[in-house]
C-alpha atoms as a PDB file:
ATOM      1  CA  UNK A   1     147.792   3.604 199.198  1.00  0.00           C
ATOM      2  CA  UNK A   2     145.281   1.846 200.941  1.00  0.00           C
ATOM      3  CA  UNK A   3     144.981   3.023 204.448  1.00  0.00           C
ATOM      4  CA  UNK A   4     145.194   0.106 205.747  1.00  0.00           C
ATOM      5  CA  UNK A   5     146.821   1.575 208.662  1.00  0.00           C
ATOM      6  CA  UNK A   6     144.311   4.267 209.474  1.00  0.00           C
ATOM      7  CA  UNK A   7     141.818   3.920 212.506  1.00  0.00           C
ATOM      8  CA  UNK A   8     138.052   3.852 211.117  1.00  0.00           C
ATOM      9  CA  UNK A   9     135.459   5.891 212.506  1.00  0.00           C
ATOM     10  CA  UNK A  10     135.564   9.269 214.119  1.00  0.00           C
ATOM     11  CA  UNK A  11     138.822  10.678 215.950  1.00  0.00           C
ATOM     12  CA  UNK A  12     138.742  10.072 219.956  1.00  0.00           C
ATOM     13  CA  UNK A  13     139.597  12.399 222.068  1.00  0.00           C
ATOM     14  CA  UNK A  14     142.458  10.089 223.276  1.00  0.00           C
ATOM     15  CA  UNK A  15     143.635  10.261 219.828  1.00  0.00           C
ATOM     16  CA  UNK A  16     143.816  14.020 219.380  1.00  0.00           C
ATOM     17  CA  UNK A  17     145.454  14.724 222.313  1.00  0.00           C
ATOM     18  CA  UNK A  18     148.110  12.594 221.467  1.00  0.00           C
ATOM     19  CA  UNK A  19     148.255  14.463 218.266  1.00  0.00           C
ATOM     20  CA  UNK A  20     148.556  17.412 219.997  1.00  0.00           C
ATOM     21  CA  UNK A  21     150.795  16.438 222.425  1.00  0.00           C
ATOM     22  CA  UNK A  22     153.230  15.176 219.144  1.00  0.00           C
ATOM     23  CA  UNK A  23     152.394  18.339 217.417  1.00  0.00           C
ATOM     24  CA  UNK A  24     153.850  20.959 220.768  1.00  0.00           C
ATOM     25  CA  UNK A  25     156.797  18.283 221.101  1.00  0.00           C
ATOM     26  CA  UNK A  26     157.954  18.453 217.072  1.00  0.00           C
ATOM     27  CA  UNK A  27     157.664  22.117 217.348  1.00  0.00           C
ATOM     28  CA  UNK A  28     159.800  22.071 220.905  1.00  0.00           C
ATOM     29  CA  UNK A  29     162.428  20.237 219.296  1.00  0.00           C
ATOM     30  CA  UNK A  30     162.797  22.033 215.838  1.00  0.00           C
ATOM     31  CA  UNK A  31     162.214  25.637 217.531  1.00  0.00           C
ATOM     32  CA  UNK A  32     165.615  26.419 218.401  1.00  0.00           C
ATOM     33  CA  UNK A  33     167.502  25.066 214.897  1.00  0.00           C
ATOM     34  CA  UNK A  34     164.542  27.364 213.092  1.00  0.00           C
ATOM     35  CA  UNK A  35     166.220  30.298 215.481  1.00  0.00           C
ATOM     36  CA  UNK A  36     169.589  29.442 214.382  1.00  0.00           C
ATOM     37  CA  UNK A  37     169.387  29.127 210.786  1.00  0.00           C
ATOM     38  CA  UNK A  38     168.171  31.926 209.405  1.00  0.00           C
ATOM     39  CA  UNK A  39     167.025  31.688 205.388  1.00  0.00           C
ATOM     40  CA  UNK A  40     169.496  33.435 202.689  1.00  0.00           C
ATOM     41  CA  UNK A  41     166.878  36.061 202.006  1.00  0.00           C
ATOM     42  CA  UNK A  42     167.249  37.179 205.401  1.00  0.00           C
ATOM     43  CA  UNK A  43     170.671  37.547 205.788  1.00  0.00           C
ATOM     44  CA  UNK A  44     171.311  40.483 202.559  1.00  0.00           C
ATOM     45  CA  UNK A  45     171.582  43.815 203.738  1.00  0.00           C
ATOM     46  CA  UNK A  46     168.720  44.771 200.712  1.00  0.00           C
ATOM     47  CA  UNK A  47     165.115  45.139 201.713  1.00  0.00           C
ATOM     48  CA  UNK A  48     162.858  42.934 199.413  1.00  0.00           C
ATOM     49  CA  UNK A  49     160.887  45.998 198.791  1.00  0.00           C
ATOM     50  CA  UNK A  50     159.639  48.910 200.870  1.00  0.00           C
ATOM     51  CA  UNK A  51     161.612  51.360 202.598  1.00  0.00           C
ATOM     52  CA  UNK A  52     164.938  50.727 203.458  1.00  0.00           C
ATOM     53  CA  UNK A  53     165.688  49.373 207.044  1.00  0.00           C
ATOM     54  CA  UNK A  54     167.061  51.637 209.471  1.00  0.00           C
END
């Protein structure tokens, strides 16, 4: 790919707030189905390894 579409020149300070403002909304959004689904691994009653949980 090209990059054809990328800015030249350094980032502005305009432009990485906006990334950061993307970055806190993506994670807002996607927060609360990462809560909810929980992976495979964590749902067996077996520890992975250690002690087992109490």
């Amino acid at each position: 790919m090209s990059g054809a579409n990328r800015p030249s020149g350094p980032a502005t300070r305009k432009s990485l707030d906006l990334a950061d403002q993307i970055e806190r909304d993506e994670l807002e959004n996607n927060l609360p189905d990462a809560l909810n689904h929980a992976d495979e691994d964590d749902l067996d009653d077996e520890p992975d390894s250690g002690t087992p949980r109490r």
